[in-house]
C-alpha atoms as a PDB file:
ATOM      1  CA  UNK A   1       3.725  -5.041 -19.777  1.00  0.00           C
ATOM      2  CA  UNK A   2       6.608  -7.174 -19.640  1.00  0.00           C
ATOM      3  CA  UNK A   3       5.583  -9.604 -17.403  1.00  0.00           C
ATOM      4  CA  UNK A   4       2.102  -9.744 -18.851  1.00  0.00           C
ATOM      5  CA  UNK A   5      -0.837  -7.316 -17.704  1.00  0.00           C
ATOM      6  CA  UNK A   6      -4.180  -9.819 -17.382  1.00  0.00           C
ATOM      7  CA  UNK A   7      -7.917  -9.345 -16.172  1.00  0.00           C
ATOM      8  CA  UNK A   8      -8.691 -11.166 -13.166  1.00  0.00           C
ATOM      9  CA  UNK A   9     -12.507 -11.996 -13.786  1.00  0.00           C
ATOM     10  CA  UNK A  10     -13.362 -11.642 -10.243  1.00  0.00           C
ATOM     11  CA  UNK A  11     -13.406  -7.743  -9.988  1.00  0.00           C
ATOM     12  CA  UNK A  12     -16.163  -5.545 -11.463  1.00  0.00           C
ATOM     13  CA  UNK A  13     -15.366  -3.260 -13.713  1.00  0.00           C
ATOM     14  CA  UNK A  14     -16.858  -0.324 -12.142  1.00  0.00           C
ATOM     15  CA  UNK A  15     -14.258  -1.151  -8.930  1.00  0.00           C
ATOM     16  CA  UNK A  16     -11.659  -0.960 -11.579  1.00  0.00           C
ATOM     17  CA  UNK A  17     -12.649   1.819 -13.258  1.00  0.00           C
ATOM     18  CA  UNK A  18     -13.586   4.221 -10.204  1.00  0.00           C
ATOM     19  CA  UNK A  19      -9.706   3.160  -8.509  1.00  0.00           C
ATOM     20  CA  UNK A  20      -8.593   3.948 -12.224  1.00  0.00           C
ATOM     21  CA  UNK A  21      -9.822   7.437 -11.790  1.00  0.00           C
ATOM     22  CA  UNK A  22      -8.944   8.438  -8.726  1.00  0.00           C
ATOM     23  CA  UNK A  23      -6.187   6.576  -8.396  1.00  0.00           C
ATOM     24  CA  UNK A  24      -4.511   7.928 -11.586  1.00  0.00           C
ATOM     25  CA  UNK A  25      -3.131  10.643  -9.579  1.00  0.00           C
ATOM     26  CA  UNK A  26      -3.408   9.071  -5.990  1.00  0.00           C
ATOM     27  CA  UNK A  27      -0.337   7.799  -3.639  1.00  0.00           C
ATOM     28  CA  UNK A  28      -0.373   4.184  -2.204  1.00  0.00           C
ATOM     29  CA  UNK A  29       2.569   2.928  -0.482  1.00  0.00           C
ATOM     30  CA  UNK A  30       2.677  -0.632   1.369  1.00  0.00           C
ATOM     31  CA  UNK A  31       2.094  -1.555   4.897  1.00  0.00           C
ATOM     32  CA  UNK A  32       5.121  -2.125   6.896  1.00  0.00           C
ATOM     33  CA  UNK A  33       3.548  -5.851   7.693  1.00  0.00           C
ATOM     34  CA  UNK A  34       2.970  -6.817   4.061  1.00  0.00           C
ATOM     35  CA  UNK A  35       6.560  -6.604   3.199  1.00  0.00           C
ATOM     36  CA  UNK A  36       7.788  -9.846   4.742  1.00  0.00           C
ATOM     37  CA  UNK A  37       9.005 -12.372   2.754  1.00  0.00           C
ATOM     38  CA  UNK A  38       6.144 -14.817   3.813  1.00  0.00           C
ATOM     39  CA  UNK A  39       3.673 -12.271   2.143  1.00  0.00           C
ATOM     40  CA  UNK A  40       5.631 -11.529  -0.585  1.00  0.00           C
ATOM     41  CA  UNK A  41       6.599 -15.199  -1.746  1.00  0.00           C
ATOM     42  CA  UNK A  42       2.196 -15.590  -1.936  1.00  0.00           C
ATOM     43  CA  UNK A  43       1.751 -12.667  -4.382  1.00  0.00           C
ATOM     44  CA  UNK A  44       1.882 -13.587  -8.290  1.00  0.00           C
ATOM     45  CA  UNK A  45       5.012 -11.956 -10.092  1.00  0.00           C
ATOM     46  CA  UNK A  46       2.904  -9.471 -11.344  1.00  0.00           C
ATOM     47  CA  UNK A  47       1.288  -8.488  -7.985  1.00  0.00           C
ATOM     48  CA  UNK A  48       4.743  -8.547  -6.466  1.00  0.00           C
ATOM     49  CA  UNK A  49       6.285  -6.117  -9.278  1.00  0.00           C
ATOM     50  CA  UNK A  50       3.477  -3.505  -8.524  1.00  0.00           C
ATOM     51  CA  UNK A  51       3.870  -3.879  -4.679  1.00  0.00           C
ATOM     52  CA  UNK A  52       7.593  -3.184  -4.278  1.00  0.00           C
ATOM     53  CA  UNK A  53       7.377   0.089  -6.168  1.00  0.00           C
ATOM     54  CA  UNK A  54       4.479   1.271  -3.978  1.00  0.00           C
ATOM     55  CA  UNK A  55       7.064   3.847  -1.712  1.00  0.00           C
ATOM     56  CA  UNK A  56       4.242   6.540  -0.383  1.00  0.00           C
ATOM     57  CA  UNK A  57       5.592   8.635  -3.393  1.00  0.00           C
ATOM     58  CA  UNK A  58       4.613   6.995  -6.908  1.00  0.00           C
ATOM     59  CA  UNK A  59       1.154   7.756  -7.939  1.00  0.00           C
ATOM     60  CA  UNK A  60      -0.456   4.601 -10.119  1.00  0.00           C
ATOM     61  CA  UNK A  61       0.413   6.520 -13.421  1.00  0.00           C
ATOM     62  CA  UNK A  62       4.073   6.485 -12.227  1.00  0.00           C
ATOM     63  CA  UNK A  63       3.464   2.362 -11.968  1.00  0.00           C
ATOM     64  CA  UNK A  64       2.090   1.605 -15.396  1.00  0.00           C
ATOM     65  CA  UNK A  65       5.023   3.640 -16.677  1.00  0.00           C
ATOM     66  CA  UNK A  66       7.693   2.409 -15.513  1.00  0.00           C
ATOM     67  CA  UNK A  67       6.519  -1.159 -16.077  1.00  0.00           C
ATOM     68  CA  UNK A  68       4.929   0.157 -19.520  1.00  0.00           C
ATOM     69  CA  UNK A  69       1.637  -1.221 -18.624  1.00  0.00           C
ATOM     70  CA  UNK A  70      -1.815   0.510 -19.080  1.00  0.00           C
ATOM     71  CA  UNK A  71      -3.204   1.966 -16.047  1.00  0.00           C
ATOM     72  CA  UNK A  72      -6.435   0.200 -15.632  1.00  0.00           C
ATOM     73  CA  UNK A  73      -4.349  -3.350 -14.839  1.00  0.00           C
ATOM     74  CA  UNK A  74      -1.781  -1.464 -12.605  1.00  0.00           C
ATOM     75  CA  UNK A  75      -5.538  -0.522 -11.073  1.00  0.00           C
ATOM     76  CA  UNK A  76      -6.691  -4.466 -11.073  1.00  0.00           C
ATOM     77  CA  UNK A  77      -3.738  -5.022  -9.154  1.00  0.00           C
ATOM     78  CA  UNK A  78      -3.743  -2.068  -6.772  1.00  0.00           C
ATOM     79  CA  UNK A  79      -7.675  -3.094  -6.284  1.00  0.00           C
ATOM     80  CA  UNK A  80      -5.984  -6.544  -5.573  1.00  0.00           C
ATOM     81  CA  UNK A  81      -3.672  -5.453  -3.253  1.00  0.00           C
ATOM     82  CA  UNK A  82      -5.726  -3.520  -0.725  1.00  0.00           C
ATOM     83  CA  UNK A  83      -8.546  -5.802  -0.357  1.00  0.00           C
ATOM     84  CA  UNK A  84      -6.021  -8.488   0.862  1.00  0.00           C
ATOM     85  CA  UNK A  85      -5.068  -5.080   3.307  1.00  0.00           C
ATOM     86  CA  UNK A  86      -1.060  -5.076   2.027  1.00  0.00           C
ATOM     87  CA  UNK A  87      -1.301  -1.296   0.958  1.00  0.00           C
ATOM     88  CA  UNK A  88      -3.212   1.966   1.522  1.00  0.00           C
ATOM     89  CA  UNK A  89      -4.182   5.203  -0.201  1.00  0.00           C
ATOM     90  CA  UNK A  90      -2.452   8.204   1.098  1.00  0.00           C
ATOM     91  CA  UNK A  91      -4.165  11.333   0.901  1.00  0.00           C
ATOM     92  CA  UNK A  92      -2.205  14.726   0.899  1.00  0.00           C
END
């Protein structure tokens, strides 16, 4: 992407992967506690980019589009992202 998709060695694959699949099609949206600008001035660029379009309606295919990156590093990040606990999975 335009901001530069990367690997972060610290996740395994298969984390990756599995979130990849399910998540392909799956909502997240951020917590209401994540969004203040203490938290958001400690995520990377990258992190941060992913996070604010998280709005409870864009599935993680809808991410890597729109910041025409591949969906397995919008995964990485949205892997990222809930084990610090700033978003969650909604299930309709």
């Amino acid at each position: 992407w335009n901001v530069g998709c990367r690997y972060h060695g610290g996740m395994k694959m298969t984390v990756i992967k599995e979130v990849t699949h399910v998540g392909v099609k799956a909502v997240f949206r951020a917590l209401p506690h994540a969004t203040t600008p203490k938290v958001l001035f400690q995520l990377d660029r990258r992190d941060r980019i992913v996070f604010m379009l998280l709005d409870g309606r864009r599935t993680l295919h809808d991410v890597a589009g729109l910041i025409h990156c591949r969906e397995v590093d919008v995964a990485r990040t949205l892997v990222r992202l809930l084990q610090r606990g700033y978003i969650e999975f909604l299930d309709y």
